[in-house]
C-alpha atoms as a PDB file:
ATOM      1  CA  UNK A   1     -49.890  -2.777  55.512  1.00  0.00           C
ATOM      2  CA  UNK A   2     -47.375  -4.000  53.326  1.00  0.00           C
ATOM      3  CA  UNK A   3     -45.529  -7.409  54.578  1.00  0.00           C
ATOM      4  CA  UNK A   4     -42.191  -6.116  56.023  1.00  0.00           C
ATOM      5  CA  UNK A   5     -39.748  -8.306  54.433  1.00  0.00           C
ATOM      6  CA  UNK A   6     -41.116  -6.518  51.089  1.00  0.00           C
ATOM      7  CA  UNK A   7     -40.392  -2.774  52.232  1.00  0.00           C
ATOM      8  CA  UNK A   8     -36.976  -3.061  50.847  1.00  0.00           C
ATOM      9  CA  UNK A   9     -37.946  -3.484  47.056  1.00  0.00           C
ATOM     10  CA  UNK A  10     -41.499  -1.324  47.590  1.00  0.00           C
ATOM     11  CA  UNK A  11     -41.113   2.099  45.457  1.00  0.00           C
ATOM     12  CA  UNK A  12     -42.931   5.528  46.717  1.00  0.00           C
ATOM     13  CA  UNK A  13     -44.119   8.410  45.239  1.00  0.00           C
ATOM     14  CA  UNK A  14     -45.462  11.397  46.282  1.00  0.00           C
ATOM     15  CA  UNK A  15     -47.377  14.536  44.281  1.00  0.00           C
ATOM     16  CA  UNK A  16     -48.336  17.151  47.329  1.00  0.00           C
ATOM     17  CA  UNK A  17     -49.544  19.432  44.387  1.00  0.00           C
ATOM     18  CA  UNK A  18     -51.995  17.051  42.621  1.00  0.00           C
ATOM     19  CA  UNK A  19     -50.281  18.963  39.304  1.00  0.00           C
ATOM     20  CA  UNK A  20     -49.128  14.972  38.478  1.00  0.00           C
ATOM     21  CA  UNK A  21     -45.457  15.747  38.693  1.00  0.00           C
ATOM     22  CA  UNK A  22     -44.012  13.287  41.638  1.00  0.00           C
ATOM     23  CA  UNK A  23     -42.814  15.919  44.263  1.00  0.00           C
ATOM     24  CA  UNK A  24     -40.646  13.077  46.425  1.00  0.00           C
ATOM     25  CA  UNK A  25     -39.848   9.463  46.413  1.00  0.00           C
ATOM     26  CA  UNK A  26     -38.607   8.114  49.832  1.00  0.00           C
ATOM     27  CA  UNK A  27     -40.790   6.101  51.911  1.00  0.00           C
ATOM     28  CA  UNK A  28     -41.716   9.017  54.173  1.00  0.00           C
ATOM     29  CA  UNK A  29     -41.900  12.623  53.280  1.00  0.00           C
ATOM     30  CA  UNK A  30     -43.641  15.589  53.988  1.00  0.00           C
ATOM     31  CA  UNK A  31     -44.433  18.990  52.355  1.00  0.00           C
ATOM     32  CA  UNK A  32     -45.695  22.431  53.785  1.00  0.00           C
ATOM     33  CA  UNK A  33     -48.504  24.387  52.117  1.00  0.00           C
ATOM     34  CA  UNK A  34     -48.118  28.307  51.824  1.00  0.00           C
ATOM     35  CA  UNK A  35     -51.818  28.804  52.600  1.00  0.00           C
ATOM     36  CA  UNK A  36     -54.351  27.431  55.173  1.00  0.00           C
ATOM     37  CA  UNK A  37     -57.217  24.918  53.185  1.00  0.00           C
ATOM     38  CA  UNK A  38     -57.443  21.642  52.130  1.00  0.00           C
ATOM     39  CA  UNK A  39     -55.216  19.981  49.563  1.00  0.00           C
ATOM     40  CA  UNK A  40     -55.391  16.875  47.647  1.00  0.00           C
ATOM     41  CA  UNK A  41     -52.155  14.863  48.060  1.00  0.00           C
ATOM     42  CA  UNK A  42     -51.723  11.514  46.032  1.00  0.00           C
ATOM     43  CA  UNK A  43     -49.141   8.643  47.242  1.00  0.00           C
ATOM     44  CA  UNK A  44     -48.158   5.787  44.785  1.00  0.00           C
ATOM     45  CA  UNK A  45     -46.554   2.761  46.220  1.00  0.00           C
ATOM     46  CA  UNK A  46     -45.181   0.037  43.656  1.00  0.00           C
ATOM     47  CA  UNK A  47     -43.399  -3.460  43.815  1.00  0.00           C
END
């Protein structure tokens, strides 16, 4: 768990499609699959 008074210069992002494009970059986010399975999903968090 990252050290809270860091949060505020920690940088997020998110590739729900493992195609290597960054799909979001807040500290939370989501993303809903058209089909039922199992998906690889990469997060990369930064200082």
């Amino acid at each position: 768990d990252p050290d809270p008074a860091d949060q505020g210069s920690l940088t997020y992002q998110w590739d729900f499609t493992n195609d290597g494009t960054w799909d979001a970059t807040s500290v939370t986010a989501s993303h809903t699959y058209g089909t039922s399975g199992i998906f690889t999903a990469k997060v990369r968090v930064a200082d």
